[in-house]
Protein backbone atom coordinates (compact mmCIF):
# COMPACT_ATOMS: atom_id res chain seq x y z
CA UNK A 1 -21.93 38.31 14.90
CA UNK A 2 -18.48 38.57 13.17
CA UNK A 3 -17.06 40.31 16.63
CA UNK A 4 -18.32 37.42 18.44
CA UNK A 5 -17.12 34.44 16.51
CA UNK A 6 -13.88 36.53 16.69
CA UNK A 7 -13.42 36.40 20.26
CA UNK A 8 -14.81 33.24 20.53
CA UNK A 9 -12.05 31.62 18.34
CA UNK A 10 -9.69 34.10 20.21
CA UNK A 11 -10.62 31.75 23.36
CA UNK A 12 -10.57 28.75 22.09
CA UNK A 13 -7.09 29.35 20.18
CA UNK A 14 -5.52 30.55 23.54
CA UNK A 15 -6.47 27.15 25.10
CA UNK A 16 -5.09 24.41 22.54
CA UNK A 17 -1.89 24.83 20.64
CA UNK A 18 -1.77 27.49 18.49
CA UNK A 19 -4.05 26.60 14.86
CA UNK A 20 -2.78 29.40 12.93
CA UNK A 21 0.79 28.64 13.82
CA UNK A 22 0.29 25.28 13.25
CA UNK A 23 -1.22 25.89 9.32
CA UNK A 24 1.64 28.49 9.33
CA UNK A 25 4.44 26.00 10.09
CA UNK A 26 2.43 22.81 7.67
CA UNK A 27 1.09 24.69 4.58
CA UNK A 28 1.41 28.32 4.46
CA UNK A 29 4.89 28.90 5.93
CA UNK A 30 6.09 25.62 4.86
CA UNK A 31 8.52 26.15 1.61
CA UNK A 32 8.02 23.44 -0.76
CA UNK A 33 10.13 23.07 -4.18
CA UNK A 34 8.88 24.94 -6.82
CA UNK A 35 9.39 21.96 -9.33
CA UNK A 36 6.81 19.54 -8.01
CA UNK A 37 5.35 17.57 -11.50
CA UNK A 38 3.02 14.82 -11.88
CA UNK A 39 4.09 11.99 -9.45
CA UNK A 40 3.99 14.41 -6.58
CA UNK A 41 0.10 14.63 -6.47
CA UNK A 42 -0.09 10.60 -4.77
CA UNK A 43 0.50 11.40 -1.83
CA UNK A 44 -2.66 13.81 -1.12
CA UNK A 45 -4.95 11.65 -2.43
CA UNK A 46 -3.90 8.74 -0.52
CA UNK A 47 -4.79 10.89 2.11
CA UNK A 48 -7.73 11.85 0.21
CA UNK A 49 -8.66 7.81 0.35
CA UNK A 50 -7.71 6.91 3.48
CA UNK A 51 -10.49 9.80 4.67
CA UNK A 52 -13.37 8.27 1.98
CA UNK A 53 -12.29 4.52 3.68
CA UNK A 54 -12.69 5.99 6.84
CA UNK A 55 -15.72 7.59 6.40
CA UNK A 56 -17.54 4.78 4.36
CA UNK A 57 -16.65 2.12 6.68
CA UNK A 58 -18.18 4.30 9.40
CA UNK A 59 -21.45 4.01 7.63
CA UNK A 60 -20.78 0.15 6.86
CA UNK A 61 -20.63 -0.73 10.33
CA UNK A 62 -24.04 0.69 11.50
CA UNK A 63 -25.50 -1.90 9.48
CA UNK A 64 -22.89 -4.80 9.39
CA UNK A 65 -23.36 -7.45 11.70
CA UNK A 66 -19.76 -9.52 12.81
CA UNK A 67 -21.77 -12.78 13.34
CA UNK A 68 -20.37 -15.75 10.94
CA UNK A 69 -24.51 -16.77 10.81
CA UNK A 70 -25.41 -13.25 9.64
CA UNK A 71 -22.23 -11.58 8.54
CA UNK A 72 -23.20 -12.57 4.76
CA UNK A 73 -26.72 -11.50 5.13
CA UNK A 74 -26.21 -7.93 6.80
CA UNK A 75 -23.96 -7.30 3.68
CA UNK A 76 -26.63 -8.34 1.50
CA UNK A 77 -28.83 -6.20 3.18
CA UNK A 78 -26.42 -3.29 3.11
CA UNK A 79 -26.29 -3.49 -1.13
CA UNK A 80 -30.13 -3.93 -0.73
CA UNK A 81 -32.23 -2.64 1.57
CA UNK A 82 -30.72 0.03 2.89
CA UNK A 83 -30.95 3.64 1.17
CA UNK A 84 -27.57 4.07 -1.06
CA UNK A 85 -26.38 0.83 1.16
CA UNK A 86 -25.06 -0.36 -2.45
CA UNK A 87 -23.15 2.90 -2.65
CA UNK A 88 -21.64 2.70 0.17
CA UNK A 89 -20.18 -0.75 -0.14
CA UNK A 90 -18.99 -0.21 -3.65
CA UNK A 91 -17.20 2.99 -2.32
CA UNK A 92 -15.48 1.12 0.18
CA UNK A 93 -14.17 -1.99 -2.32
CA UNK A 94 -13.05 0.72 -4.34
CA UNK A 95 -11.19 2.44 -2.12
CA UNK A 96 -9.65 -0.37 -1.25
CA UNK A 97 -7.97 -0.64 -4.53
CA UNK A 98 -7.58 3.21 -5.12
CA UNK A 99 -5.67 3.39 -1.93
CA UNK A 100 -3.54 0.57 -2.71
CA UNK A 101 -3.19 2.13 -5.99
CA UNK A 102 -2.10 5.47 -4.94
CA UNK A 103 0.51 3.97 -2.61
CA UNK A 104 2.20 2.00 -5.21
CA UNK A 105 2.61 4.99 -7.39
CA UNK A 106 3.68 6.72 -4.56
CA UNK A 107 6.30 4.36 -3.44
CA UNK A 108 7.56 4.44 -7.39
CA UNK A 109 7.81 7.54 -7.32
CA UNK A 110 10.25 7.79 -4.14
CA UNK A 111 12.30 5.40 -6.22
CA UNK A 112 11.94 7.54 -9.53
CA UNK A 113 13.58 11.08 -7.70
CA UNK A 114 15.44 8.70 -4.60
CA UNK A 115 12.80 10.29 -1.94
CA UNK A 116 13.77 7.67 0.42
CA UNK A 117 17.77 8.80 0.46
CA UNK A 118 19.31 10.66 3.61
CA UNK A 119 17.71 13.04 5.03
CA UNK A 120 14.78 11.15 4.95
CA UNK A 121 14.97 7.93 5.62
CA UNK A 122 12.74 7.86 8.67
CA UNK A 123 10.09 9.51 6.46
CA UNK A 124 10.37 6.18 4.57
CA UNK A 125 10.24 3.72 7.15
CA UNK A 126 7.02 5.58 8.03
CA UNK A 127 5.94 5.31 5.00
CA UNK A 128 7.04 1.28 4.53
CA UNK A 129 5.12 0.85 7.87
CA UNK A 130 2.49 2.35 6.45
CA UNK A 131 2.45 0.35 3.17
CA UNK A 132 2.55 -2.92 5.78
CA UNK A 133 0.15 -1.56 7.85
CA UNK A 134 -2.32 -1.27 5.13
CA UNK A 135 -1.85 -4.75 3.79
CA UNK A 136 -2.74 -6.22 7.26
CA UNK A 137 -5.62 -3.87 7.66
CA UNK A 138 -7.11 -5.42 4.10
CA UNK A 139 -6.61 -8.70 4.88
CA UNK A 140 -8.39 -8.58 8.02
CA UNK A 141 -11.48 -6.56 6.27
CA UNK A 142 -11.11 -9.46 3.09
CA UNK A 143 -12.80 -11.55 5.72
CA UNK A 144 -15.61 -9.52 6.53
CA UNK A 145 -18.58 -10.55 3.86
CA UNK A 146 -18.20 -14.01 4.43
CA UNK A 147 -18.67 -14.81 1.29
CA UNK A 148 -16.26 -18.05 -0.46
CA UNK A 149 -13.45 -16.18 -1.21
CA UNK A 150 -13.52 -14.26 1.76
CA UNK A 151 -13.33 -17.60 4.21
CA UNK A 152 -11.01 -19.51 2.04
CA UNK A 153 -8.17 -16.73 1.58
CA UNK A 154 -8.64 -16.12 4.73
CA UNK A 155 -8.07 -19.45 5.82
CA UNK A 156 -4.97 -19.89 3.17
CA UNK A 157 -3.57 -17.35 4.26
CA UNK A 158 -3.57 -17.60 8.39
CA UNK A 159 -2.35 -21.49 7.37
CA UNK A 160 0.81 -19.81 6.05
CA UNK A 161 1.70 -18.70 9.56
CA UNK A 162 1.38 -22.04 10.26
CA UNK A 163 4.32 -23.25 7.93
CA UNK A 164 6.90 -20.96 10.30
CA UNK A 165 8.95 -24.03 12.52
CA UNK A 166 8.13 -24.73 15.66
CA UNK A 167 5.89 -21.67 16.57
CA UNK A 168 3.83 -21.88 13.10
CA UNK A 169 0.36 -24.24 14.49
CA UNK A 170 0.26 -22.13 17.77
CA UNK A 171 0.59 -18.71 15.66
CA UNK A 172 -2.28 -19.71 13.57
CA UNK A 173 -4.02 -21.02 16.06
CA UNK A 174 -3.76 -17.25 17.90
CA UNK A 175 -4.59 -15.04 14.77
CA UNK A 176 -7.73 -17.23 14.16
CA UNK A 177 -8.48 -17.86 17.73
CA UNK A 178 -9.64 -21.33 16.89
CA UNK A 179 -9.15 -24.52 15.13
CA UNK A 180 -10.90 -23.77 12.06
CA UNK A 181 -11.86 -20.05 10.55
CA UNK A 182 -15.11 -19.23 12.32
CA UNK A 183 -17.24 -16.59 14.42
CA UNK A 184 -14.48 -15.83 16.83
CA UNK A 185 -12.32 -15.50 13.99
CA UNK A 186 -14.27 -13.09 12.39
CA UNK A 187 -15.39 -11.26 15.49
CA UNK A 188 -11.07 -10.84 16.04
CA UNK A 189 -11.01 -9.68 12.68
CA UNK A 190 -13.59 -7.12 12.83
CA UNK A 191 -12.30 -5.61 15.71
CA UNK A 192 -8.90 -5.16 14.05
CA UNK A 193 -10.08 -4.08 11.15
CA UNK A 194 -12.76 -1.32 12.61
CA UNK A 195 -10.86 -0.25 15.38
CA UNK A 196 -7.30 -1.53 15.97
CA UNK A 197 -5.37 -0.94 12.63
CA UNK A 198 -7.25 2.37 11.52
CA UNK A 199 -5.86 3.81 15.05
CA UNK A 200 -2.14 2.63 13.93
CA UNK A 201 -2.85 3.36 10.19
CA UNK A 202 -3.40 7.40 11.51
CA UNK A 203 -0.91 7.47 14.00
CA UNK A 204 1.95 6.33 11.14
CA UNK A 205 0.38 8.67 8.92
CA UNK A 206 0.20 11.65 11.33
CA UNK A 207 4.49 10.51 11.66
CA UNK A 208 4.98 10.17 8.31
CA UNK A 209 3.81 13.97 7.46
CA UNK A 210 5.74 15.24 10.66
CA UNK A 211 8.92 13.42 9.90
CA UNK A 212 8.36 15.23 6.71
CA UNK A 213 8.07 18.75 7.17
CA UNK A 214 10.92 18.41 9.31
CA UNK A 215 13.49 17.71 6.75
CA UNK A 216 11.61 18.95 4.10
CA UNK A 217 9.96 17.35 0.84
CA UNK A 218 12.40 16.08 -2.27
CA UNK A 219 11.56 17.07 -5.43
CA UNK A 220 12.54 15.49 -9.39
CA UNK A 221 16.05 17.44 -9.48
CA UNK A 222 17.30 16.28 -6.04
CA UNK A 223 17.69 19.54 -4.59
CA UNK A 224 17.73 20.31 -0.81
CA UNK A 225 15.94 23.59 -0.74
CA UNK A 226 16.68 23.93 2.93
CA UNK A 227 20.73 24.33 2.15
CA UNK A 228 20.38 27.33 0.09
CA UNK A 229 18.04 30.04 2.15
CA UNK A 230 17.89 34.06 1.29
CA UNK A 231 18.70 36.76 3.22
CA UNK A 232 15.60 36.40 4.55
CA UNK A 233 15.39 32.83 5.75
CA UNK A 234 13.15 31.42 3.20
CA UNK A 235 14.56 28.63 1.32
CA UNK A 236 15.41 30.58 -2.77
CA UNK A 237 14.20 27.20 -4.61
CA UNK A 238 10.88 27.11 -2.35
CA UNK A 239 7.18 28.22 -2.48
CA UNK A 240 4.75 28.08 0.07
CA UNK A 241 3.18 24.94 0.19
CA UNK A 242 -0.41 26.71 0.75
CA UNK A 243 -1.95 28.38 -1.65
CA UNK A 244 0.03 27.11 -4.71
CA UNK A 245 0.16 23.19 -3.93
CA UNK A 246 -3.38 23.21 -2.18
CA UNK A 247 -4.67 24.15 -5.30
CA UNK A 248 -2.67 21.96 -7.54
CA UNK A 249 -3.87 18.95 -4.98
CA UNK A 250 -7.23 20.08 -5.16
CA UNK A 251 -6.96 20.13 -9.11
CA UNK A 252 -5.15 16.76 -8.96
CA UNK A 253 -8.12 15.81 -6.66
CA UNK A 254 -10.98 16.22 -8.87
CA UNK A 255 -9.48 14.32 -11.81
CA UNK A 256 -9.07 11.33 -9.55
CA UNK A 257 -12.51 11.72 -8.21
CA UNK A 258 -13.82 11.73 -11.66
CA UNK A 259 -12.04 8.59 -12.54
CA UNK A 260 -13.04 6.98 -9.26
CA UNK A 261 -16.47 7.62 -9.43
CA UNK A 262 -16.42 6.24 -13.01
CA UNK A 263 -15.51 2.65 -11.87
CA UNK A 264 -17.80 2.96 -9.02
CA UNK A 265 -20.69 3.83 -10.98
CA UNK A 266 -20.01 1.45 -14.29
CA UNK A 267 -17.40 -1.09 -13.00
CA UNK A 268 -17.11 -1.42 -9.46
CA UNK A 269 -16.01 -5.22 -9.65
CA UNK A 270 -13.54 -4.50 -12.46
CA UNK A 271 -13.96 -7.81 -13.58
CA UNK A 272 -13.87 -9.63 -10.69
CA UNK A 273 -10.29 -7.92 -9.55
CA UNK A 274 -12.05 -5.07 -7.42
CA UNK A 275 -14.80 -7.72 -5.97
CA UNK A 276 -14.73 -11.37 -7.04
CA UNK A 277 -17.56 -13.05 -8.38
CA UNK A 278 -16.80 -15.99 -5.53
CA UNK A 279 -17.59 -13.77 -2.71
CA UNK A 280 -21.16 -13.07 -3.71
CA UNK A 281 -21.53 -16.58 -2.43
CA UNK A 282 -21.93 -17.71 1.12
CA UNK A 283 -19.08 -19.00 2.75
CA UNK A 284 -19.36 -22.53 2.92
CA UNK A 285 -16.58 -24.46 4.62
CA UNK A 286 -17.31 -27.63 2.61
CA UNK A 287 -16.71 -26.47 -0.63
CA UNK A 288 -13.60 -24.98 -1.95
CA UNK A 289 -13.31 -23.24 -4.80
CA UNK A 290 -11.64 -23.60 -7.54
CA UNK A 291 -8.90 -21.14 -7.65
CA UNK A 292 -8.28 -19.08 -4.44
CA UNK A 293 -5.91 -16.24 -5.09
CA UNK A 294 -6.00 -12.88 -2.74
CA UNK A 295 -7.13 -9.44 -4.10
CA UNK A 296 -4.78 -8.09 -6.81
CA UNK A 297 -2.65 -5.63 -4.50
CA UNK A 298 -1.14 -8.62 -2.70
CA UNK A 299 -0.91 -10.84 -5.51
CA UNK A 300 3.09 -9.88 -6.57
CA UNK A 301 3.84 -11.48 -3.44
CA UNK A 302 1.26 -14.56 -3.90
CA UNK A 303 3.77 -15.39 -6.80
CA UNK A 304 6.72 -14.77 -5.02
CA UNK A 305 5.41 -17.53 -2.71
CA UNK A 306 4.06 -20.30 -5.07
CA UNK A 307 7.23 -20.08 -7.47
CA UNK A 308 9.57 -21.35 -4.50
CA UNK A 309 9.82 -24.47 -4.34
CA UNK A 310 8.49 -26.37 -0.99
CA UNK A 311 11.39 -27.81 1.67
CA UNK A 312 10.32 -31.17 2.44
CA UNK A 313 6.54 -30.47 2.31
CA UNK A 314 6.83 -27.71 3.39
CA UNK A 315 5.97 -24.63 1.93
CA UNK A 316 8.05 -22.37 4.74
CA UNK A 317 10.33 -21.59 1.92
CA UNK A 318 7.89 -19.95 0.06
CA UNK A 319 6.88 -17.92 2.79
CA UNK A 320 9.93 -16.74 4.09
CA UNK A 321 10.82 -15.56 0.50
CA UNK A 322 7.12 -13.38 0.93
CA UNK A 323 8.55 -11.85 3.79
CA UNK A 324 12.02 -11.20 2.62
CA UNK A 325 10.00 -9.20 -0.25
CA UNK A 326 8.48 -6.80 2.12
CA UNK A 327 11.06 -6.43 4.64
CA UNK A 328 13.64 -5.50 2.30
CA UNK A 329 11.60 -2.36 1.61
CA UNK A 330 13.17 -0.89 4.82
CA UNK A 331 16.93 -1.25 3.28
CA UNK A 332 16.44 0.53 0.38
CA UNK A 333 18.06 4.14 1.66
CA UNK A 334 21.37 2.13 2.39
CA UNK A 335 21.43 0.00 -0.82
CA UNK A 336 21.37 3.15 -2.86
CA UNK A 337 24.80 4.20 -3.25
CA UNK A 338 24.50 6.46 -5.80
CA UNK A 339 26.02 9.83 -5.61
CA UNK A 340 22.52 11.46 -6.64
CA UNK A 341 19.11 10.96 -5.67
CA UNK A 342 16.92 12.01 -9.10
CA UNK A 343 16.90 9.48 -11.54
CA UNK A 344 17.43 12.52 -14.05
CA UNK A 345 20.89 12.56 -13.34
CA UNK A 346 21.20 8.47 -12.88
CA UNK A 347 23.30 6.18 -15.33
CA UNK A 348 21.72 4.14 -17.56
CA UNK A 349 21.92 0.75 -14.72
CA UNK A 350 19.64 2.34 -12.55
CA UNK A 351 17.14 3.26 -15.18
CA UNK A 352 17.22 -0.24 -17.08
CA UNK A 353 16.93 -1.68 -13.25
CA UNK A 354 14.02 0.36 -12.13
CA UNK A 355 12.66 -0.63 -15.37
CA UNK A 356 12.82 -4.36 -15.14
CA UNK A 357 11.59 -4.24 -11.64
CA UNK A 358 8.36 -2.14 -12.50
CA UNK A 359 7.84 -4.81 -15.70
CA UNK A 360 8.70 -7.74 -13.28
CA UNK A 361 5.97 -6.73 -10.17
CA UNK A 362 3.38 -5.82 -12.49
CA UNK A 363 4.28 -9.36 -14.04
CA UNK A 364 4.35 -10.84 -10.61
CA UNK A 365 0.59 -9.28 -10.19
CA UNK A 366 -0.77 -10.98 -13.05
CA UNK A 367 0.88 -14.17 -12.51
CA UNK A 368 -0.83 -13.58 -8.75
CA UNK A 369 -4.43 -14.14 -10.06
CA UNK A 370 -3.80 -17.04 -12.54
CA UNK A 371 -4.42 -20.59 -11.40
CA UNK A 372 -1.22 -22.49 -12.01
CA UNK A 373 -0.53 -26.17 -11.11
CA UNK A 374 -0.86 -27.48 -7.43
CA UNK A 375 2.72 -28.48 -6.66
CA UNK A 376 1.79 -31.40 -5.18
CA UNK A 377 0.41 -32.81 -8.57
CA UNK A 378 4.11 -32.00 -9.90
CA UNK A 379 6.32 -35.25 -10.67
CA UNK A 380 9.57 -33.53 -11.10
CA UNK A 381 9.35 -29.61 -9.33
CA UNK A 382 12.36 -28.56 -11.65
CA UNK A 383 10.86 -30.48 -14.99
CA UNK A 384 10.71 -27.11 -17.38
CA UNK A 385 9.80 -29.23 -20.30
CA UNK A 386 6.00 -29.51 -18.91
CA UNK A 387 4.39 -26.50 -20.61
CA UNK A 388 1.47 -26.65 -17.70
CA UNK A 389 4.66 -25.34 -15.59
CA UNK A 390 5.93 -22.15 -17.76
CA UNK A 391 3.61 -19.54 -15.42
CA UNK A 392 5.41 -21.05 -12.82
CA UNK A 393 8.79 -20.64 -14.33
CA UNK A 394 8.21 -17.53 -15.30
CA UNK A 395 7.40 -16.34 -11.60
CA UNK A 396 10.39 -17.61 -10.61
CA UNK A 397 12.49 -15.80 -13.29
CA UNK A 398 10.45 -12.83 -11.87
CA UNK A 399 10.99 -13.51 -8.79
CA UNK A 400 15.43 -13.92 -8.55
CA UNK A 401 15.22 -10.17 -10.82
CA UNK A 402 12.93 -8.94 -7.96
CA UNK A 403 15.16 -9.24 -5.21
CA UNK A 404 18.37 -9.00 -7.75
CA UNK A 405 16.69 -5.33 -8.09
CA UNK A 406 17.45 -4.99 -3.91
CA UNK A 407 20.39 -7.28 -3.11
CA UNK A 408 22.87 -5.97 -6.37
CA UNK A 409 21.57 -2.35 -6.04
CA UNK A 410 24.89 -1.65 -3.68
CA UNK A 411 26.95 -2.66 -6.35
CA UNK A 412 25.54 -1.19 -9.91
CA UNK A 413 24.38 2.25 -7.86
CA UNK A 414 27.68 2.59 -7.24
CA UNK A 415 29.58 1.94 -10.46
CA UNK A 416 26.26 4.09 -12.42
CA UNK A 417 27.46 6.82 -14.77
CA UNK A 418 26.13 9.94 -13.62
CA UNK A 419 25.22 13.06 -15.90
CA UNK A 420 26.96 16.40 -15.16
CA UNK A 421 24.75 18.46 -12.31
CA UNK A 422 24.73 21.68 -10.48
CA UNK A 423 26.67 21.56 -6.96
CA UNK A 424 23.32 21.43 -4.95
CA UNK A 425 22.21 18.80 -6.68
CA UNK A 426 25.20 16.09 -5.61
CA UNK A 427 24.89 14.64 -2.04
């Protein structure tokens, strides 16, 4: 039996590329630094989610019906009637929110060690474009159950598009592919959301590791490993990826499984953040509600938009601001002009800067999901006596140190005190 299975991979290896060289050249002959901590175990389990979103929404869709007159229904079905239908569902919102989680720490921790700094910057334009990628692919899904919040974020946020001058109403008249958010609207949602964005989402992904390996991975002292090699090739502050990191991933894997299986099992709305309590309502397109605010991983740049003030009733402005807050992302390896990439050997502007940014986007998130006054009820936009307005204020204080983080970085990277470092440690 053994002999067989042994030729029988033997053919079937001559006939595609090579699988042991290729788990030779990714894990096992792939040196990785041997001073990988803590922050370096996000990025394996956002793989790790991206396969249980994957595989859930698989499942989802045998039983989900992309019909605006059933949509709601087959969903209540789904947590109903069908065997561990409930599971399933409440996997995939939480998922949602673990992957978005993971990312963010992810991302902070590129900015904690300066992962995004040459040679890598391609590796993190694959990885903004994955971030981006993401955000589109939960938007469209946000419409899926059809339940209140569902149809009215969805149709706040496509009216955004329409703000943009001159080609705004015909833009939001193609993402909704009507007048009005309805069927064919969700039917071009579903189809991005099963199909269209998942393809992308693995294709960036598949880029992102690739770009990757090819430069190697950064680690918390800023070291290239690949610039000081042995006699006999091998990199002298490097370990084989596989078996020490698989194993510290899989470790790293378990704890987060435990912890995501706790909120799935005792509090898979989290309080209405996760799952809100209006979208266990029908959609009904004659009744708003109250407060509409978008799922907590978008809402830093919710507040962004509502705390600029509209143009001439406009709210463009606001929305241009949104998109300044994402784009900039891609400018961050040549805004850093720091002589070293760790922040262990940073001056104390970069630390205090990092640290008012993380304060002000968390900030910015809460702000996100509090109702704040309409600014058409406002009689003077810029009147900060009204206390009703101080959420609003305080977003846009938020808001000018957000992109003061990005726009000053050139200049107080630059002039940063840095500590005393080893040679290979500089560049």
């Amino acid at each position: 039996m053994g002999a067989m299975v042994s030729r029988l991979w033997a053919w079937f290896d001559a006939r595609m590329p090579s699988v042991a060289e290729q788990f030779k050249i990714h894990a096992s002959e792939y040196y990785a630094p041997k001073n990988f901590n803590f922050w370096y175990f996000f990025g394996a389990l956002a793989m790790l989610v991206l396969v249980i979103q994957i595989v859930s929404g698989i499942f989802l869709t045998m039983h989900y019906k992309p019909d605006a007159a059933l949509a709601f229904g087959s969903v209540e079905y789904i947590m109903r009637d069908v065997p561990f239908g409930w599971l399933l569902r409440y996997v995939h919102s939480t998922g949602a929110s673990a992957f978005f989680l993971v990312v963010y720490l992810h991302m902070f921790r590129a900015m904690l060690y300066g992962s995004y700094r040459e040679p890598r910057e391609l590796v993190w334009i694959f990885g903004v474009l994955i971030y981006l990628t993401m955000m589109g692919e939960a938007f469209f899904g946000y419409l899926l159950p059809w339940g209140q919040m569902s149809y009215w974020g969805a149709q706040v946020i496509v009216n955004l598009f329409g703000t943009v001058p001159f080609i705004g109403p015909d833009l939001a008249l193609w993402i909704r592919g009507d007048y009005v958010v309805s069927d064919v609207t969700l039917n071009r949602f579903f189809a991005l959301h099963v199909i269209a964005f998942p393809l992308v989402l693995l294709g960036l992904v598949v880029a992102h590791i690739l770009a990757l390996h090819d430069v190697g991975s950064n680690n918390p002292d800023g070291i290239e490993i690949k610039k000081h090699k042995g006699p006999d090739g091998r990199p002298l502050d490097g370990i084989p990826f596989h078996p020490y990191y698989t194993v510290q991933d899989l470790v790293g894997a378990v704890v987060f499984l435990i912890i995501f299986c706790a909120v799935l099992f005792f509090a898979p709305e989290m309080g209405g953040y996760f799952l809100e309590h209006n979208n266990f309502i029908p959609a009904d397109p004659l009744k708003t509600p109250e407060h509409i605010a978008p799922v907590w991983y978008f809402t830093p740049y919710y507040s962004i938009l509502r705390a600029v003030p509209p143009l001439f009733a406009s709210q463009f402005p606001g929305v241009m601001a949104m998109g300044i807050a994402t784009m900039i992302l891609f400018f961050l390896p040549w805004l850093d002009r720091s002589p070293v990439k760790s922040i262990r050997h940073r001056g104390p502007y970069y630390k205090w800067a990092l640290g008012i940014f993380v304060v002000v986007f968390l900030l910015l998130g809460y702000l996100g999901v509090k109702s704040t006054t309409v600014w058409g009820q406002f009689k003077d936009p810029w009147d900060v006596l009204d206390t009703k307005e101080i959420a609003t204020w305080v977003a846009r204080i938020c808001s000018v140190l957000y992109f003061a983080f990005f726009f000053l970085m050139p200049w107080y990277t630059a002039r940063d005190k840095v500590t005393a470092v080893p040679d290979r440690v500089t560049g």
